[in-house]
Protein backbone atom coordinates (compact mmCIF):
# COMPACT_ATOMS: atom_id res chain seq x y z
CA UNK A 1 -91.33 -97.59 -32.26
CA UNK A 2 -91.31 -94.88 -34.56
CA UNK A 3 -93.39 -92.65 -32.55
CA UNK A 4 -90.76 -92.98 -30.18
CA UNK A 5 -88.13 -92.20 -32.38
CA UNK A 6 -90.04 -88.86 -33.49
CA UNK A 7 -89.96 -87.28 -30.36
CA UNK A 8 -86.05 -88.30 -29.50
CA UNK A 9 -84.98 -86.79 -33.16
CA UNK A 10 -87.03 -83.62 -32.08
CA UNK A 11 -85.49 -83.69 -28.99
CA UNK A 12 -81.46 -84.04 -30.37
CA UNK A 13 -82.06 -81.04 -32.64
CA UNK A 14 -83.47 -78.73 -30.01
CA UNK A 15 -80.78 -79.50 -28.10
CA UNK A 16 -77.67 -77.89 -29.56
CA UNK A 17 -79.78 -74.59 -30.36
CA UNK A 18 -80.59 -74.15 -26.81
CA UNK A 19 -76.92 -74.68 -25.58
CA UNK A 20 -75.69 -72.77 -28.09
CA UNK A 21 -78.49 -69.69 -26.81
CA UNK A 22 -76.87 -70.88 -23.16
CA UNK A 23 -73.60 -70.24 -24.07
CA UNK A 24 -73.80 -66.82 -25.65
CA UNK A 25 -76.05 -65.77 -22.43
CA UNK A 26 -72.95 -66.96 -20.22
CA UNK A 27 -70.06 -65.53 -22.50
CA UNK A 28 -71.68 -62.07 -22.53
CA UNK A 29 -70.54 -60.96 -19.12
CA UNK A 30 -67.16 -62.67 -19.64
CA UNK A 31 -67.16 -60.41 -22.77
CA UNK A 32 -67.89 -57.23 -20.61
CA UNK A 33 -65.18 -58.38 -17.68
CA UNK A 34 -61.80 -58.21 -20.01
CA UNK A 35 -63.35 -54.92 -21.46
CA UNK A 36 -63.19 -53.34 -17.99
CA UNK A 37 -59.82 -54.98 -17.20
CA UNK A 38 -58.33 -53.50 -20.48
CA UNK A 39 -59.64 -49.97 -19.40
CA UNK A 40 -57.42 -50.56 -16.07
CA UNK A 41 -54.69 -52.00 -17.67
CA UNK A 42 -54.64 -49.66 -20.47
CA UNK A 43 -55.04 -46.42 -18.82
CA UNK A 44 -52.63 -45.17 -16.26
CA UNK A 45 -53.04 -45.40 -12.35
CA UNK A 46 -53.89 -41.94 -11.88
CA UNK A 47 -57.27 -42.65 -13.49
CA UNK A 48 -60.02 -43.52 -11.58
CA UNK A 49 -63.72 -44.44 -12.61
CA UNK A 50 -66.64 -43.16 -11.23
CA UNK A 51 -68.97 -44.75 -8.71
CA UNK A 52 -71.58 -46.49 -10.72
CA UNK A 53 -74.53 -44.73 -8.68
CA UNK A 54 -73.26 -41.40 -9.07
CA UNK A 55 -71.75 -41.35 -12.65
CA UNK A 56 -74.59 -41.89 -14.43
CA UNK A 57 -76.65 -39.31 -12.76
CA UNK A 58 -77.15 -36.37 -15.02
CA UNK A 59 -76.90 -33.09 -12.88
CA UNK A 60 -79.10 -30.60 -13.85
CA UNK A 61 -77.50 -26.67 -14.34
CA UNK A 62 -79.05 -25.68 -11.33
CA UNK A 63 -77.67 -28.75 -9.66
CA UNK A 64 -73.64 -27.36 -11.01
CA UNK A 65 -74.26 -23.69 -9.85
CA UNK A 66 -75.42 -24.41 -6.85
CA UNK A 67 -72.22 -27.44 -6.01
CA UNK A 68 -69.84 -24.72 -7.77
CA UNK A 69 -71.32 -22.00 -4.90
CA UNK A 70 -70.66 -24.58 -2.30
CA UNK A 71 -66.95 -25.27 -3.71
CA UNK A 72 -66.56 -21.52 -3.72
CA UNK A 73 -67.41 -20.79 -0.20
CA UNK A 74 -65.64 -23.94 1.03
CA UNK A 75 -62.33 -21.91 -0.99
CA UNK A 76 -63.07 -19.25 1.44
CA UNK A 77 -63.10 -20.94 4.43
CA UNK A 78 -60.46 -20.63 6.86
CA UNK A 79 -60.30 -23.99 8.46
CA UNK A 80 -60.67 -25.72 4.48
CA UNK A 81 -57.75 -27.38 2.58
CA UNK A 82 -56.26 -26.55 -0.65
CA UNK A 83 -59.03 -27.72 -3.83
CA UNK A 84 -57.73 -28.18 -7.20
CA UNK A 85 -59.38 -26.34 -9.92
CA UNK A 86 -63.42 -26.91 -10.41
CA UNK A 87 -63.07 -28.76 -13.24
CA UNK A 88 -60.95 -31.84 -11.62
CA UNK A 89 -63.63 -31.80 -8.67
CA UNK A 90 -66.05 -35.00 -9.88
CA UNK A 91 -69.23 -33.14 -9.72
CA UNK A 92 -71.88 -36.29 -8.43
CA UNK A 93 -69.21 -38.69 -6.58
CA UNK A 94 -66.38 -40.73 -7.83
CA UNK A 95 -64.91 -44.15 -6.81
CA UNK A 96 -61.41 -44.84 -7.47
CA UNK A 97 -61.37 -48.53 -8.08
CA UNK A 98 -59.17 -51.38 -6.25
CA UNK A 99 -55.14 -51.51 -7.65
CA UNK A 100 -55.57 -47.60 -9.12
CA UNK A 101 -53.34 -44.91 -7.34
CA UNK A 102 -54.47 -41.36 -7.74
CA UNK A 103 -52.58 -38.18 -7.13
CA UNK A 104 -54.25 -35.62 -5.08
CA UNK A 105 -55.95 -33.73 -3.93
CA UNK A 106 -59.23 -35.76 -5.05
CA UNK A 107 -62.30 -33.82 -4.38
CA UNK A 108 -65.88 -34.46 -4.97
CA UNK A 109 -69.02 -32.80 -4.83
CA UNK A 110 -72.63 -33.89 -4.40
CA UNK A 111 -72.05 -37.17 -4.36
CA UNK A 112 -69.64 -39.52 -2.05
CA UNK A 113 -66.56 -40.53 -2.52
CA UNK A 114 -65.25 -44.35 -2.07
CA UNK A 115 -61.92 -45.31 -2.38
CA UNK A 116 -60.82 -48.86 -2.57
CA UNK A 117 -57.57 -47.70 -4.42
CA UNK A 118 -54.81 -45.13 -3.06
CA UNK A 119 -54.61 -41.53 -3.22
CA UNK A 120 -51.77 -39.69 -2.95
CA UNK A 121 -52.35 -36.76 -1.36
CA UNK A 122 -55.82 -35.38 0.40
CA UNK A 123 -59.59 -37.00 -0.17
CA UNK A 124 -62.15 -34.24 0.17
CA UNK A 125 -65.68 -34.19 -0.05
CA UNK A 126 -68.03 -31.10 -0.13
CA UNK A 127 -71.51 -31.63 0.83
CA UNK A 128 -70.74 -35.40 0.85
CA UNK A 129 -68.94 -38.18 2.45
CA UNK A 130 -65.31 -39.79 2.38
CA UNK A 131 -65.51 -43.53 2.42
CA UNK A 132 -62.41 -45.37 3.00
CA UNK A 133 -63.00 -49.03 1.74
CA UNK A 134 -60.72 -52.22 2.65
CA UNK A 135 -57.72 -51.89 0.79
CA UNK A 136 -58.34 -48.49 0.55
CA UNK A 137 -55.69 -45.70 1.56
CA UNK A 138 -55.45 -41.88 1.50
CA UNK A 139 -51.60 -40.67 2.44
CA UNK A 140 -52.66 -37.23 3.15
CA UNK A 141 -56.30 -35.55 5.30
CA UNK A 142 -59.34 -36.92 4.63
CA UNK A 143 -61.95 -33.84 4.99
CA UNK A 144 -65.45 -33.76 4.55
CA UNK A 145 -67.51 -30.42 4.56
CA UNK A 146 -70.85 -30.58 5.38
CA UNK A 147 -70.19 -34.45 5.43
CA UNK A 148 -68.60 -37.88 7.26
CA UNK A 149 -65.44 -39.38 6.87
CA UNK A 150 -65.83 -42.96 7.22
CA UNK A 151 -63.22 -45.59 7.78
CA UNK A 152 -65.05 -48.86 6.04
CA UNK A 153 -61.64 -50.42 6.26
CA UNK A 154 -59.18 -48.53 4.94
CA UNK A 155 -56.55 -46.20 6.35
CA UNK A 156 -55.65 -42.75 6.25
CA UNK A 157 -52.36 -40.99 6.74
CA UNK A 158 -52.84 -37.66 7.32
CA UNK A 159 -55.99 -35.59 9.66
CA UNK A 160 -59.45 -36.67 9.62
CA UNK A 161 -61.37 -33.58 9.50
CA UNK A 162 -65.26 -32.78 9.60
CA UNK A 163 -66.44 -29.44 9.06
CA UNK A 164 -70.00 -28.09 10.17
CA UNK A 165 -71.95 -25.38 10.32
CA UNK A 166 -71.56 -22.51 7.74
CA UNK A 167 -68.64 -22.64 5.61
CA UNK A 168 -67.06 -19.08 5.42
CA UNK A 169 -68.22 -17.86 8.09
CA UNK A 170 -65.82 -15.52 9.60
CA UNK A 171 -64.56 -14.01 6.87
CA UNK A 172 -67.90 -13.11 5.89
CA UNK A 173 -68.55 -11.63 9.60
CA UNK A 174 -65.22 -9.65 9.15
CA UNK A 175 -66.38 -7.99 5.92
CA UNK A 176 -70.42 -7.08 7.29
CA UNK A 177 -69.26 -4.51 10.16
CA UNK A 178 -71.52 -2.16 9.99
CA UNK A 179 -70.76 1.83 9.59
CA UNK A 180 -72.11 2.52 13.10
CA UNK A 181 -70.39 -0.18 14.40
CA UNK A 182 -66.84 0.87 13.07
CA UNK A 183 -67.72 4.75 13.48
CA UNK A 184 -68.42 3.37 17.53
CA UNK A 185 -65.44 1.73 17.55
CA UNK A 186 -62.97 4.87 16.07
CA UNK A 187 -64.75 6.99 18.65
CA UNK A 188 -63.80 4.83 21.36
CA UNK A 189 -60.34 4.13 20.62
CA UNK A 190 -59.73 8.45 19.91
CA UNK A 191 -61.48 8.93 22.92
CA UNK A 192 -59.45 6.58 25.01
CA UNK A 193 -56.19 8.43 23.65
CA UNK A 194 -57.76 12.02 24.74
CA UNK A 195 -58.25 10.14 28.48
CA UNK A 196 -54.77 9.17 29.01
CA UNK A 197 -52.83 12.12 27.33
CA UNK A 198 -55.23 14.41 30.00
CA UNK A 199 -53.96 12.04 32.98
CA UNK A 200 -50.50 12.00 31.40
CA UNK A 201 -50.75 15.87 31.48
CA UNK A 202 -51.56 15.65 35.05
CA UNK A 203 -48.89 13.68 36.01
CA UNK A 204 -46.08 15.56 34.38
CA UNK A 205 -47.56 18.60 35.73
CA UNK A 206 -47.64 17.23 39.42
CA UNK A 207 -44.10 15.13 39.40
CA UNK A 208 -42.30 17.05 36.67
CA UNK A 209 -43.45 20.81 36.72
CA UNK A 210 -40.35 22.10 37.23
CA UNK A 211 -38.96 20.68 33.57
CA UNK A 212 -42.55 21.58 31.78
CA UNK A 213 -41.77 25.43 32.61
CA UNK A 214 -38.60 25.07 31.46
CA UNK A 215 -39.73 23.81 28.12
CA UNK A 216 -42.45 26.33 27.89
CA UNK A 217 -39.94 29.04 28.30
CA UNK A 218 -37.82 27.90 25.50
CA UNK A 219 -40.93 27.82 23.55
CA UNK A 220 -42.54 31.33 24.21
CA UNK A 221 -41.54 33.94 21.87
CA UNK A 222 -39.35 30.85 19.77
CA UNK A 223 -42.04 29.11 18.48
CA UNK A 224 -39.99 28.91 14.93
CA UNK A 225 -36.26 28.17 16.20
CA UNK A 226 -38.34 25.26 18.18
CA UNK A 227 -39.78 23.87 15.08
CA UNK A 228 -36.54 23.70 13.35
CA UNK A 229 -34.47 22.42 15.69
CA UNK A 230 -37.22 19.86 16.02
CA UNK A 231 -37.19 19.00 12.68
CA UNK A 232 -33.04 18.74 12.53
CA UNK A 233 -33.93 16.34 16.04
CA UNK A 234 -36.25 14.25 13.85
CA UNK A 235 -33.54 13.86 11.19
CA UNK A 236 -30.69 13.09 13.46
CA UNK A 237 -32.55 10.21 15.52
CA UNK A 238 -31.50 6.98 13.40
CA UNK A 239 -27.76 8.25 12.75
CA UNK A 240 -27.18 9.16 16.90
CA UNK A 241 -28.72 5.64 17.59
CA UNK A 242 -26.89 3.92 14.49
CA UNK A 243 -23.81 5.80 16.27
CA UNK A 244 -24.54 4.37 19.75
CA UNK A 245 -24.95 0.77 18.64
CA UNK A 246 -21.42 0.89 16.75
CA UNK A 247 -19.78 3.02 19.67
CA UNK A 248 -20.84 -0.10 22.48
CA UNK A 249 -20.38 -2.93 20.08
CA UNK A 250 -16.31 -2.08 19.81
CA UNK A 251 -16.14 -4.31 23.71
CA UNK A 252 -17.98 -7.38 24.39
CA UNK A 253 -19.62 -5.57 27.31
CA UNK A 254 -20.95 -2.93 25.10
CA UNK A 255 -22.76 -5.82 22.54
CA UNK A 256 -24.96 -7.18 25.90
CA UNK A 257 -25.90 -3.77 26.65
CA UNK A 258 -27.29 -3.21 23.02
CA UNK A 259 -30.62 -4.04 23.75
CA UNK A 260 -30.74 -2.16 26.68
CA UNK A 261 -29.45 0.93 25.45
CA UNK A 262 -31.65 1.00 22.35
CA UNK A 263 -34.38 1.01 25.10
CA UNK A 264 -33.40 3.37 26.89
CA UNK A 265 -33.03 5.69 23.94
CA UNK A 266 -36.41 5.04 22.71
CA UNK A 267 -37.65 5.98 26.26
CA UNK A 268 -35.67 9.14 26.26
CA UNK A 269 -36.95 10.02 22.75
CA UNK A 270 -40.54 9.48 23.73
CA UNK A 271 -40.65 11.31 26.80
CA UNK A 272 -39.33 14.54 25.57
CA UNK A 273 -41.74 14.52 22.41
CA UNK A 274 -44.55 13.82 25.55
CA UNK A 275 -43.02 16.67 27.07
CA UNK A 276 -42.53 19.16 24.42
CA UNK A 277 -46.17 18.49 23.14
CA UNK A 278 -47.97 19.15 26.83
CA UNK A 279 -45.88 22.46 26.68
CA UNK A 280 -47.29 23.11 23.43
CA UNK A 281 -50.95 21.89 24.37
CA UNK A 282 -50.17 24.13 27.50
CA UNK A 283 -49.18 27.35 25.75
CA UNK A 284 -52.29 26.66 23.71
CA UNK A 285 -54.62 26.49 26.21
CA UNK A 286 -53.22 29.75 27.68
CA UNK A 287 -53.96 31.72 24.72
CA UNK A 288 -57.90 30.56 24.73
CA UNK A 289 -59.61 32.92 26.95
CA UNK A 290 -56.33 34.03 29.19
CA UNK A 291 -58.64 36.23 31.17
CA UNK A 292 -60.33 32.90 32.79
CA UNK A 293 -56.78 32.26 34.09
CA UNK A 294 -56.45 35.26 36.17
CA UNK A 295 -59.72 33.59 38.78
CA UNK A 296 -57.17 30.53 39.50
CA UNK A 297 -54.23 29.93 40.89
CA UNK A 298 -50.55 29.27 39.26
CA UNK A 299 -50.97 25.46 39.64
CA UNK A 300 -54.31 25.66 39.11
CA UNK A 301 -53.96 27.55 35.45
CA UNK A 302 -51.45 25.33 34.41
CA UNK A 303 -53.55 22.58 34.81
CA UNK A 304 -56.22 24.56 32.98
CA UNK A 305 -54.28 25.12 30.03
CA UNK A 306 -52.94 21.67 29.49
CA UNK A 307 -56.51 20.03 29.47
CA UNK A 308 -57.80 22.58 27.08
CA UNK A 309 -54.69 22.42 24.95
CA UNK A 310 -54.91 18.45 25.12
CA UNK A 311 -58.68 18.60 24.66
CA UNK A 312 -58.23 20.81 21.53
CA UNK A 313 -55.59 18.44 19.91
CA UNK A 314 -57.11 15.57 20.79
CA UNK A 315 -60.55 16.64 19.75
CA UNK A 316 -59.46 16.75 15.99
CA UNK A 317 -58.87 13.40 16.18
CA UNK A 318 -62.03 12.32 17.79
CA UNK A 319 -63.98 14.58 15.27
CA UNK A 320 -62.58 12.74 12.40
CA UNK A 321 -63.42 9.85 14.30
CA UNK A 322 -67.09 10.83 14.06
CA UNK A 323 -67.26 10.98 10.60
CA UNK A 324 -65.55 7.28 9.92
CA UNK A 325 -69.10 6.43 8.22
CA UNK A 326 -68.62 8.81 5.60
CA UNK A 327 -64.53 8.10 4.28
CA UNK A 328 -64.08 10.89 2.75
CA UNK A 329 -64.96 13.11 5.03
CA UNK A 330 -62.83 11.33 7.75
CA UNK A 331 -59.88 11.27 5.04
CA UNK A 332 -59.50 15.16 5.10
CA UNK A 333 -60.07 15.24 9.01
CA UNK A 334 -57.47 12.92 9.47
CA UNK A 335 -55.37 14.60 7.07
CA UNK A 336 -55.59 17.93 8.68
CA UNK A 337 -55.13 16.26 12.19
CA UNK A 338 -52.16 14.43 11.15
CA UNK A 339 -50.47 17.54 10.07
CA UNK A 340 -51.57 20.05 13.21
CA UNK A 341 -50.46 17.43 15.79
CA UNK A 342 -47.29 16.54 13.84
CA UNK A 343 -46.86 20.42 13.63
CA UNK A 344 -47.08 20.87 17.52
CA UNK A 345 -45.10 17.56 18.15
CA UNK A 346 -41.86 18.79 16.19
CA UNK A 347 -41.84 22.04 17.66
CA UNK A 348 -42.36 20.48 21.13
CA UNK A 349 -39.65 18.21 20.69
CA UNK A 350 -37.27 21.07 19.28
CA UNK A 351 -38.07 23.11 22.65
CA UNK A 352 -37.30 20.49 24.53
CA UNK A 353 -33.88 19.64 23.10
CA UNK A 354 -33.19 23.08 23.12
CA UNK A 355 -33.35 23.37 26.86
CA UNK A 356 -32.28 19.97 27.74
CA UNK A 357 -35.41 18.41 29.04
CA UNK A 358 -36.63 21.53 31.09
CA UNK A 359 -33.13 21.52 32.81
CA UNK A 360 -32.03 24.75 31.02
CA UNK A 361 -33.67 27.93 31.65
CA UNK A 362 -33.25 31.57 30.10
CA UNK A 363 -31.78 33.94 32.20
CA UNK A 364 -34.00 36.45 34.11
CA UNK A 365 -33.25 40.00 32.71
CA UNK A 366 -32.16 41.83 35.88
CA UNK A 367 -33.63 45.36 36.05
CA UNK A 368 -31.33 47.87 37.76
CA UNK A 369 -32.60 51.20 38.87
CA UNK A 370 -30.73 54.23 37.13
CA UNK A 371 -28.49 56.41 39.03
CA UNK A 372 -27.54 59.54 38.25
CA UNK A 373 -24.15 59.90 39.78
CA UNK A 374 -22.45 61.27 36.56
CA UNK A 375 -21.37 64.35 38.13
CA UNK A 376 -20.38 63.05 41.36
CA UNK A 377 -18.33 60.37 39.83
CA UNK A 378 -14.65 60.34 39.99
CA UNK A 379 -12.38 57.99 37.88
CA UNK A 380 -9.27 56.19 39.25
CA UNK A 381 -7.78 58.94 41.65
CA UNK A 382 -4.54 61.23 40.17
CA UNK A 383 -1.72 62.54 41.86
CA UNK A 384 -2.64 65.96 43.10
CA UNK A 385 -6.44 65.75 42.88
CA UNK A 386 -8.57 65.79 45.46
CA UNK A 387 -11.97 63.46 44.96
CA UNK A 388 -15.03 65.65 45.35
CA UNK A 389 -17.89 64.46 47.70
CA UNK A 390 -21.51 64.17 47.06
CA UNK A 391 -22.97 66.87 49.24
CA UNK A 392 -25.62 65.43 51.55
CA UNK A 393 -28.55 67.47 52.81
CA UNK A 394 -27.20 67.47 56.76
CA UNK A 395 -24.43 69.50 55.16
CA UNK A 396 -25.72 71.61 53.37
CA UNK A 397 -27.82 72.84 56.31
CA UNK A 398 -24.69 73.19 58.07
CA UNK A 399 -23.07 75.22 55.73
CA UNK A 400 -25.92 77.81 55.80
C-alpha cells in the first residue's frame, strides 16, 4: 500500500509544476497579441507596418543605390505617376495591415506591396508588385513598374497600370541625337526653304512680272529711301491693324468680319515682304557677273537673277546650317544671316509700299531733240509787225 502511495504523492507534485510550465507556454502569445493591438490602437491610421518577409530583410548599400536609380528613372518617365520623396518610399516592401487607412501616394521598392487596409490615394510599386488583399482598397491608380498589379480581393478606384520595358526611355532618346544627326536635319530643313523661295521666285516672275519690275524700279538707285520707309512700314503694322479691328467693330457686321480681315491683312503683309525681297534677291543677282546676262533673253535674265539672288540669301542660311555640330560657329552664321536677310527684307518691303505693290511706276524721262529755232521764233504777233518766215532751201534757190 505504501508503494502505491509513493508513486501517487510523486505524481500530485509533478503535476502543478507542469501546468504551471503549460500555462506560461500558452499565455506567451496572448502576451505578444495585445502588444500588437496596442501598436494599432495607439498609433494613428496613417501608419502602416511592414510585411513581415520584407521588413526584416537588411538591404545591403548596393541594394539602396541601385532601388534609388530605379526610383530615379521611374521620376523621369513620362507615362509614371507622381512619387513622394525617397525617403517615404519603403525600401524592401510594406504591408499596410487590416482596419489601417493610409494617405498616399504609398510606394515601395524591391519588395511587394500588400494591402489589406485602405489607401487614400495611389499604390505604386517599382520593380515589384501591388497586391490588393480582401478587404483591401486603394481610392486612387494602382501602378506597378517593372511589376503586377494583382487584385487578391480587394478593389481599386482609380487606373490599373503596368509599365514594361525601359523606364525613361524617350526622354533619354530625345537627349542622345547625335551631332550628325541634328547637323542632317538643319541642312534639310534650310535646304527645303532655298527650294520653295526658288519656285516661289518663279511663280511671281511668270504670273506677277509686271508688279516685280515695278518694285525693282522703286528700288534701283533708292536703295536707302526703301530701307526707311521699310522700317517706318515695320513700325506702323500693329497700330494700322489695331486701327482696322476698332474701325469694323463700331457695327455688328464689322465684328464677324474681324477674323477675316485680320487674314486678309496678314496675307497682304506677307506677300509684299515676298515681293520686295525677290526684287531685292533679283537686283542682286544682276549685279553678279551682269555680263552673263547680256547671252539671255529679258525673261530669261530675270529669271537668272532671282535664282542667284535667292541662292545667295538662302545659302547663308544653309551654310550655318552646316556647321550646327560646332554651336558656336553656327551662332555667328546665324547671326550674320539673320541680319543680311532682315536687311534685304525691310528694304524690300519699303520698295514695295513705296510703289504700291508694283502698281506705281516712275515716269520715263522723255528725251526731246533740241531745236534751234531761236531766231526764227516770233512771240504773240503785234499790231503792225509782220512775222518773219524761216527761209527754206527751194527759196532760196529761187531767189538767186
Amino acid at each position: 500500500m505504501r508503494t502505491a502511495i509513493l508513486p501517487l504523492i510523486l505524481a500530485v507534485a509533478t503535476a502543478p509544476l507542469t501546468a504551471r510550465q503549460a500555462a506560461a507556454i500558452q499565455q506567451k502569445p496572448k502576451a505578444e497579441k495585445p502588444a500588437v493591438d496596442s501598436a494599432a490602437k495607439t498609433g494613428a491610421p496613417e501608419v502602416a507596418v511592414e510585411a513581415a518577409d520584407s521588413g526584416k530583410t537588411r538591404l545591403s548599400k548596393a541594394t539602396l543605390d541601385s532601388l534609388n536609380e530605379l526610383v530615379g528613372r521611374f521620376r523621369r518617365d513620362p507615362e509614371a505617376v507622381a512619387l513622394p520623396p525617397n525617403k517615404q518610399i519603403a525600401m524592401g516592401g510594406r504591408t499596410i495591415p487590416a482596419g489601417t487607412t493610409v494617405a498616399g501616394p504609398v510606394a515601395v521598392t524591391g519588395g511587394p506591396l500588400h494591402v489589406y487596409g485602405t489607401v487614400n490615394g495611389d499604390a505604386i510599386a517599382i520593380g515589384s508588385d501591388v497586391i490588393v488583399h480582401p478587404g483591401g482598397r486603394v481610392t486612387g491608380n494602382a501602378v506597378s513598374a517593372l511589376g503586377n498589379v494583382t487584385l487578391a480581393g480587394g478593389t481599386v478606384g482609380g487606373e490599373i497600370r503596368q509599365l514594361a520595358g525601359a523606364l525613361g526611355a524617350v526622354q533619354q532618346a530625345a537627349e542622345s541625337e547625335s551631332p550628325a544627326r541634328s547637323t542632317r536635319h538643319a541642312l534639310a530643313l534650310s535646304s527645303s526653304w532655298l527650294i520653295i523661295l526658288v519656285l516661289m521666285a518663279i511663280g511671281v516672275l511668270l504670273f506677277a512680272g509686271d508688279y516685280l519690275d515695278g518694285v525693282v524700279d522703286s528700288l534701283e538707285g533708292r536703295f536707302g529711301r526703301s530701307f526707311w520707309a521699310g522700317i517706318a512700314t515695320q513700325l506702323a503694322l500693329a497700330p494700322v491693324l489695331c486701327l482696322l479691328v476698332v474701325a469694323l467693330a463700331i457695327t455688328i457686321l464689322g465684328v464677324l468680319l474681324i477674323p477675316f480681315a485680320i487674314v486678309a491683312f496678314v496675307l497682304a503683309v506677307a506677300g509684299l515682304i515676298t515681293l520686295g525681297f525677290l526684287a531685292i534677291a533679283r537686283i542682286t543677282g544682276e549685279s553678279v557677273a551682269p555680263a552673263a546676262s547680256k547671252r539671255y533673253s529679258a525673261r530669261g535674265a530675270a529669271l537668272r537673277a532671282l535664282v542667284v539672288g535667292v541662292s545667295i540669301y538662302m545659302g547663308l542660311w544653309v551654310l550655318a546650317s552646316a556647321f550646327a555640330w560646332a554651336p558656336i560657329v553656327e551662332t555667328v552664321l546665324r547671326a550674320v544671316a539673320v541680319a543680311i536677310t532682315w536687311v534685304a527684307a525691310t528694304a524690300g518691303l519699303g520698295a514695295a509700299v513705296i510703289s504700291r505693290g508694283g502698281t506705281r511706276r516712275s515716269a520715263p524721262t522723255a528725251s526731246f531733240a533740241a531745236v534751234n529755232d531761236i531766231p526764227w521764233q516770233t512771240p504773240t504777233p503785234v499790231t503792225g509787225i509782220v512775222a518773219a518766215r524761216r527761209p527754206t532751201p527751194s527759196s532760196s534757190t529761187r531767189d538767186r
